[in-house]
N, C-alpha and C. Protein backbone atom coordinates (compact mmCIF):
# COMPACT_ATOMS: atom_id res chain seq x y z
N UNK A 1 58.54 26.70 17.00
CA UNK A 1 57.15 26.94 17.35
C UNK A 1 56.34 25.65 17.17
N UNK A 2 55.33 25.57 18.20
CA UNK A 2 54.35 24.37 17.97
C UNK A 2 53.60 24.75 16.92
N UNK A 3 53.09 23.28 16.52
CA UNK A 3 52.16 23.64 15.02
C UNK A 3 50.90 23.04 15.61
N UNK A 4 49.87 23.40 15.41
CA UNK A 4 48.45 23.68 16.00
C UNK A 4 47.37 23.30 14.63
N UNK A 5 46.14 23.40 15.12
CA UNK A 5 44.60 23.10 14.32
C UNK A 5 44.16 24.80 14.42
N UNK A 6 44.14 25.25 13.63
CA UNK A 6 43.95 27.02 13.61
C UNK A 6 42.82 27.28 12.84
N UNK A 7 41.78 27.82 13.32
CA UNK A 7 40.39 28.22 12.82
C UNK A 7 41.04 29.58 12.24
N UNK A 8 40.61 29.91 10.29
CA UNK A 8 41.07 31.05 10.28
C UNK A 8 39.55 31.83 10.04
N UNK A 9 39.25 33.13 9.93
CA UNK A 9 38.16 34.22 9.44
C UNK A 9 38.61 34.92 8.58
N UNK A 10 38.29 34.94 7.48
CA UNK A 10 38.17 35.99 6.47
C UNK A 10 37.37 37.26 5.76
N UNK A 11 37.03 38.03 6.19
CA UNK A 11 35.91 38.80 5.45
C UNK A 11 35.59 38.28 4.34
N UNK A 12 34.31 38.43 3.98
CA UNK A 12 33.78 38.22 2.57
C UNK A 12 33.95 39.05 1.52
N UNK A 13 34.43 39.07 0.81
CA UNK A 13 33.99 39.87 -0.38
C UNK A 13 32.44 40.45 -1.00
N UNK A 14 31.83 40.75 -0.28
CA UNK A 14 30.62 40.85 -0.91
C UNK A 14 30.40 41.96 -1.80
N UNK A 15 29.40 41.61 -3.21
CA UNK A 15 29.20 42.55 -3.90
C UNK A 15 27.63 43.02 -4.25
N UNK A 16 27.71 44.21 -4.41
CA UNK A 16 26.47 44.56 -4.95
C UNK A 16 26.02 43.88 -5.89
N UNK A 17 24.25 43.42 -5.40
CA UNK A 17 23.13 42.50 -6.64
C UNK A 17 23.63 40.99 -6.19
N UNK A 18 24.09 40.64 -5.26
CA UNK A 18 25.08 39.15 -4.30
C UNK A 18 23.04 38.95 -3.80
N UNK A 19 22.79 37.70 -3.47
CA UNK A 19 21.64 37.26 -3.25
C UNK A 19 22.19 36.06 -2.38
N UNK A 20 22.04 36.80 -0.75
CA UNK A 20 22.38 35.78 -0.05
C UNK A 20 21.68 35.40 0.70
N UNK A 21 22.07 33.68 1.85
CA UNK A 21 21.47 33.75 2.82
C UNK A 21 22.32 33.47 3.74
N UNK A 22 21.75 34.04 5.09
CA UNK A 22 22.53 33.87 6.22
C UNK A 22 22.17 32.82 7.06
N UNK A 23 22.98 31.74 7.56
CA UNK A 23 22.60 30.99 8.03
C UNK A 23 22.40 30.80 10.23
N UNK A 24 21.68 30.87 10.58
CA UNK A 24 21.39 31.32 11.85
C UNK A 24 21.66 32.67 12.67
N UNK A 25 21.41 33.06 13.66
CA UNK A 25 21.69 34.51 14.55
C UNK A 25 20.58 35.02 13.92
N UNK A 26 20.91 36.40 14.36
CA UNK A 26 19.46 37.65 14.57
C UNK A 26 19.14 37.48 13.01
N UNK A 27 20.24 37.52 12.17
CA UNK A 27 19.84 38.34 10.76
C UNK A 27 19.53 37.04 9.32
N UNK A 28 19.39 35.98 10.03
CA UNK A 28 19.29 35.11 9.28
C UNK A 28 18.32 35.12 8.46
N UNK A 29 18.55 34.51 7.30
CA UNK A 29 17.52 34.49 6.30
C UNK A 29 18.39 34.45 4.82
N UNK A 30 17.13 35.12 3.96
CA UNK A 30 17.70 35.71 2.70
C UNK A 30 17.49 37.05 2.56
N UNK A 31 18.53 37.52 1.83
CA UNK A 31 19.37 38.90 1.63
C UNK A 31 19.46 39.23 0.49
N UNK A 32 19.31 40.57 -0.30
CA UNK A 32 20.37 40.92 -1.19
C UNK A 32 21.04 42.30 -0.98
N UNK A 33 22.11 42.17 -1.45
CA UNK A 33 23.17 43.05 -0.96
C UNK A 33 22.83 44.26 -1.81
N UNK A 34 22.36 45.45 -1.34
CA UNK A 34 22.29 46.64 -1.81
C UNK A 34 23.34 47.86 -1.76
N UNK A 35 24.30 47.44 -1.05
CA UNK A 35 25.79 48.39 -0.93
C UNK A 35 26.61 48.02 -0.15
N UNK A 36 27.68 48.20 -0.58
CA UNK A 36 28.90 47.67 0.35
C UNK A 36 29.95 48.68 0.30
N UNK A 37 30.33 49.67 1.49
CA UNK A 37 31.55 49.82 1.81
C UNK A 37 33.09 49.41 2.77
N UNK A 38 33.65 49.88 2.61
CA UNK A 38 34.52 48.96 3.48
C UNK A 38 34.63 48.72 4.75
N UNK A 39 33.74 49.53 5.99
CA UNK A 39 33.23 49.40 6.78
C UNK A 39 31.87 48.58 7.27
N UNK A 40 30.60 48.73 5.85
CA UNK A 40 29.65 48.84 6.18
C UNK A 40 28.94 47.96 5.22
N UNK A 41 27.57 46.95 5.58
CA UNK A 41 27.13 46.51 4.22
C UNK A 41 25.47 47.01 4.45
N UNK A 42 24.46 46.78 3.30
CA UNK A 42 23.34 47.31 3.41
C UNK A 42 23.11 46.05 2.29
N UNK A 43 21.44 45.56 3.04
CA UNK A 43 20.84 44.55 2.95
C UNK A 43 19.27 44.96 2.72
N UNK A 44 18.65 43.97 1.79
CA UNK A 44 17.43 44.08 1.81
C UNK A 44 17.08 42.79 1.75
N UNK A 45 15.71 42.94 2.55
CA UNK A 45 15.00 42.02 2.45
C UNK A 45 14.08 41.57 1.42
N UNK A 46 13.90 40.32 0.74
CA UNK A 46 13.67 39.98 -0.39
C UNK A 46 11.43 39.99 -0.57
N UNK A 47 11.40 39.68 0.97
CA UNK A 47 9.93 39.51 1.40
C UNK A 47 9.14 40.89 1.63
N UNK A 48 9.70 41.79 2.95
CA UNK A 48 9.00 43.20 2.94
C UNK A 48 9.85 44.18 2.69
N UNK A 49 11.08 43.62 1.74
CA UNK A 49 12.07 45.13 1.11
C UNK A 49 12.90 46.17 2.26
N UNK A 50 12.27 45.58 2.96
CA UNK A 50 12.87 46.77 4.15
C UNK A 50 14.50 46.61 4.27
N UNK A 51 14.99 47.59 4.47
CA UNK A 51 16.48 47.72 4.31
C UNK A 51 17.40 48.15 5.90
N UNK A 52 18.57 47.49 5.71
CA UNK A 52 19.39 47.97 6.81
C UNK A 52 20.44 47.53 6.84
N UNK A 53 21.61 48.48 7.29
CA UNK A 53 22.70 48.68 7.26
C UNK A 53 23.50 48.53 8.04
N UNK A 54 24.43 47.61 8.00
CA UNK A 54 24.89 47.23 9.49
C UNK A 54 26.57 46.92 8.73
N UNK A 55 27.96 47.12 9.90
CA UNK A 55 28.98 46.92 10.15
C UNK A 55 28.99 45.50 9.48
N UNK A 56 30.25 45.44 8.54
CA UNK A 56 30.53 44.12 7.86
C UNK A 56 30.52 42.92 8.69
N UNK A 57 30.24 42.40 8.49
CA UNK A 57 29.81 40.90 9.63
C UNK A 57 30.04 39.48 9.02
N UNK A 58 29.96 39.39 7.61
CA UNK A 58 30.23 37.94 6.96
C UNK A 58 31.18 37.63 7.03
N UNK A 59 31.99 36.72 7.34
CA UNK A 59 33.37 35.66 6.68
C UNK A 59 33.28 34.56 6.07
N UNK A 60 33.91 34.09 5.86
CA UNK A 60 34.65 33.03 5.15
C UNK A 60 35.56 32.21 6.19
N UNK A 61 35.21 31.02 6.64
CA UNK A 61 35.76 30.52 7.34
C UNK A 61 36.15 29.02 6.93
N UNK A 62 37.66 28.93 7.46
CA UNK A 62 38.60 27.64 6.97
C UNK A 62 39.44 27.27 8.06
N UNK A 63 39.79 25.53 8.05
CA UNK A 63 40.46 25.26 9.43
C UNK A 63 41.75 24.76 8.72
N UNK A 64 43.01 24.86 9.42
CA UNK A 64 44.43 24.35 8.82
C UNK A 64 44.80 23.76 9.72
N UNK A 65 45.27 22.49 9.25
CA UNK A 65 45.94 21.56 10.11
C UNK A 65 47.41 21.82 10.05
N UNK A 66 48.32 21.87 11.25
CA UNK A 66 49.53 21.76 11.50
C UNK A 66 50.40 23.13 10.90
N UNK A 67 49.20 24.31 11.42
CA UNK A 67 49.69 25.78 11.45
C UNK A 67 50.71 26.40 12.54
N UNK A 68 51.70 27.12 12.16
CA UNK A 68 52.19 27.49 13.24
C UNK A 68 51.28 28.86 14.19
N UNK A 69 51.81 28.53 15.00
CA UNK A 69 50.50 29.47 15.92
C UNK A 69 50.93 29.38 17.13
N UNK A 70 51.15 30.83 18.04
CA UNK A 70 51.13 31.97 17.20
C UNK A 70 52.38 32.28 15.94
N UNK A 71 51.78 32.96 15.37
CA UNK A 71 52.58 33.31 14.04
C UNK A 71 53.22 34.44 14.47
N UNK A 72 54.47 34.40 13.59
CA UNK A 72 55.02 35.49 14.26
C UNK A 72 55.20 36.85 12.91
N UNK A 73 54.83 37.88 13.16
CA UNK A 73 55.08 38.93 12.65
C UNK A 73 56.43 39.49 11.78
């Protein structure tokens, strides 16, 4: 197999009382994390409190040099 430059994504771990910020797109800003299930996270806003709940969306992102790719199963 060829070995490649491979962008990977990771979900975040996020936890409840986490004080984040997001950096650009719709939801950017600062956050704190008011619940997390494994589908789903819930956010408040630190300015007018207002809350909302949206499909896990953060990662963790890392690039590897001289990955095989595709990987095989």
């Amino acid at each position: 197999m060829a070995k490649h430059s491979v962008i990977l994504f990771k979900p975040f771990p996020m936890a409840v009382g986490q004080k984040i910020h997001i950096d650009g797109g719709p939801r950017g800003g600062d956050w704190e994390v008011i619940g997390v299930s494994e589908r789903k996270v819930k956010l408040r806003c630190p300015v007018s409190f207002r809350e909302f709940e949206w499909d896990r969306f953060c990662y963790s992102v890392d690039e590897q040099q001289d990955r095989e790719w595709p990987q095989k199963d």
